[in-house]
Protein backbone atom coordinates (compact mmCIF):
# COMPACT_ATOMS: atom_id res chain seq x y z
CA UNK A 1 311.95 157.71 -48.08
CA UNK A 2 315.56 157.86 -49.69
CA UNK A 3 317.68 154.91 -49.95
CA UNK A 4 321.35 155.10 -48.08
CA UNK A 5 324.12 152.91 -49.87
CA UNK A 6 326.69 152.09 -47.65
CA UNK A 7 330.27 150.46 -48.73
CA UNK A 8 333.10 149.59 -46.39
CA UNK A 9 335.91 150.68 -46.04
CA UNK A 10 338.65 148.15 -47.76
CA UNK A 11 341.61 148.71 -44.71
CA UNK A 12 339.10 149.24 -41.60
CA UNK A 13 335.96 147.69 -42.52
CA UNK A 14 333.95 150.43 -41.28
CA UNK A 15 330.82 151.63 -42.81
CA UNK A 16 331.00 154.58 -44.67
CA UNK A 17 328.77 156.88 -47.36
CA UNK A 18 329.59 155.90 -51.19
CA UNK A 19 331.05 160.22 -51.48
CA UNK A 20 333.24 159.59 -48.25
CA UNK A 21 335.74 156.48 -50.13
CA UNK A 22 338.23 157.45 -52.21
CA UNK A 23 338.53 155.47 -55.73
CA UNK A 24 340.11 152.36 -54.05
CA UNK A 25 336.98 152.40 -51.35
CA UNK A 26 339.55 153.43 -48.29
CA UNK A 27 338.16 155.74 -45.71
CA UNK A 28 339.69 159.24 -45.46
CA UNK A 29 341.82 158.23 -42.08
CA UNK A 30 342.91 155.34 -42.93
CA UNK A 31 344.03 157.53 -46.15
CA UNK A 32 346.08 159.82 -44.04
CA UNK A 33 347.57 156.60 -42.05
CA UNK A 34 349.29 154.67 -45.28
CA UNK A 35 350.63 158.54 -46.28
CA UNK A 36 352.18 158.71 -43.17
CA UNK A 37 353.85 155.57 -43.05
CA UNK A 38 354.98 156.08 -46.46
CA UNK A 39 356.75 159.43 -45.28
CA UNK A 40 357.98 157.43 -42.68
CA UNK A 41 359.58 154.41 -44.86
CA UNK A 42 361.86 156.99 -46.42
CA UNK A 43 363.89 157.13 -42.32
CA UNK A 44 364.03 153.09 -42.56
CA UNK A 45 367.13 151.69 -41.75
CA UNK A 46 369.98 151.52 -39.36
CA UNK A 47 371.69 154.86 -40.17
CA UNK A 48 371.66 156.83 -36.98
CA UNK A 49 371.00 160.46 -38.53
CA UNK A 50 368.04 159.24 -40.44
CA UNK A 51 366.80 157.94 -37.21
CA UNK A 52 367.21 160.98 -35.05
CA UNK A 53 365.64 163.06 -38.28
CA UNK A 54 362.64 160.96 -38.11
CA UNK A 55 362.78 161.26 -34.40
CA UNK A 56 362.74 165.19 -34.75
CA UNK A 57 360.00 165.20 -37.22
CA UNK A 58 357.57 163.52 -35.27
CA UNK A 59 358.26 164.97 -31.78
CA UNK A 60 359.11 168.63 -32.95
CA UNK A 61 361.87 170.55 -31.09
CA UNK A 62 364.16 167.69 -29.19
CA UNK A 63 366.70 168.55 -26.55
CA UNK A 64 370.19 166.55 -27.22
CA UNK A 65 369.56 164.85 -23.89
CA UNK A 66 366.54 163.33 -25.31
CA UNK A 67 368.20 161.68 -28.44
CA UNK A 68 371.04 160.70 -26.28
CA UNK A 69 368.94 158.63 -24.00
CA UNK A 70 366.26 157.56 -26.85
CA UNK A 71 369.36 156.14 -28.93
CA UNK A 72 372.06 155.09 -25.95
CA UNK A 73 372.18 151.51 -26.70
CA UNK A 74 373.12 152.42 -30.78
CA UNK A 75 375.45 155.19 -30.05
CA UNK A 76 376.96 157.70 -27.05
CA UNK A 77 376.09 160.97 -26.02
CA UNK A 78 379.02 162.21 -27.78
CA UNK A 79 378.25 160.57 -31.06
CA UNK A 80 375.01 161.90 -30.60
CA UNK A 81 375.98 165.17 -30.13
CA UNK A 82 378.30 165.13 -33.59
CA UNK A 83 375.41 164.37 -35.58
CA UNK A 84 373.67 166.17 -34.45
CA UNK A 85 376.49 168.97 -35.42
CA UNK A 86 376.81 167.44 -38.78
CA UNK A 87 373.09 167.59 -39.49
CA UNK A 88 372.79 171.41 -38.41
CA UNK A 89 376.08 171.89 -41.54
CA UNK A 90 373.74 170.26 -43.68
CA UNK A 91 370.89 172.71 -43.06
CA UNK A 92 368.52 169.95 -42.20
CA UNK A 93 368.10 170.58 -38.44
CA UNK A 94 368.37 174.75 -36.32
CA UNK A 95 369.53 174.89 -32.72
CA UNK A 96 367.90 177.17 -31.28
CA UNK A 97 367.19 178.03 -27.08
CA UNK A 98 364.98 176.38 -25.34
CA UNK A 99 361.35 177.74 -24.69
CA UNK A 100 360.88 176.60 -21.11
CA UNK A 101 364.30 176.04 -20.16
CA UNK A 102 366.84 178.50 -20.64
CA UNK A 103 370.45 178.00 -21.32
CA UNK A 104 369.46 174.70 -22.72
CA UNK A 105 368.99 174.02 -26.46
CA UNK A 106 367.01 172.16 -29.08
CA UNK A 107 367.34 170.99 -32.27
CA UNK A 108 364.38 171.24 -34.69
CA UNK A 109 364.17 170.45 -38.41
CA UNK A 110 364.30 173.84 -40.80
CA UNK A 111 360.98 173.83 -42.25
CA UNK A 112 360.75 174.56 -46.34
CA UNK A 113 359.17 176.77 -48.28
């Protein structure tokens, strides 16, 4: 009969195979969780375009509507709608139609590479 050794993981405390840690004994989720926040930290901060950008990138293709309501009490629907224009000059977002709703429109972010 073969001997198991089993190590925890440091973040969730789970139970886990020696082979399925990394180097600092963290599970492979709870991996993927502090690289996501750190992709997150670099949207902190007040600054509405960074917001709405980090918005974007986790929902996918967002109608202006959306933002407008998700952000009312920071700016209007017009302000909204500027950044929105200023971010699709900068080549960080597309407008583009709307799948399910035509004559509508959403902004995604251009993917690279």
């Amino acid at each position: 009969m073969t001997m198991i050794t089993l190590d925890r993981c440091q973040k969730c405390k789970k139970w886990f195979s020696g082979d399925e840690l990394n180097d600092e004994q963290i599970c492979e989720a709870c991996q993927k969780k502090e690289d996501m926040k750190k992709n997150a930290e670099r949207y902190t901060g007040d600054d509405i375009k960074l917001s709405i950008l980090h918005y974007i990138e986790r929902s996918g293709a967002t109608s202006l509507h959306t933002l407008a309501k998700k952000y009312k009490s920071k700016v209007t629907e017009n302000e909204t709608q500027e950044t929105l224009d200023d971010l699709e000059e900068e080549g960080k977002l597309v407008k583009r139609e709307s799948k399910n709703k035509k004559g509508k429109y959403v902004y995604e972010i251009i993917k690279e590479g």
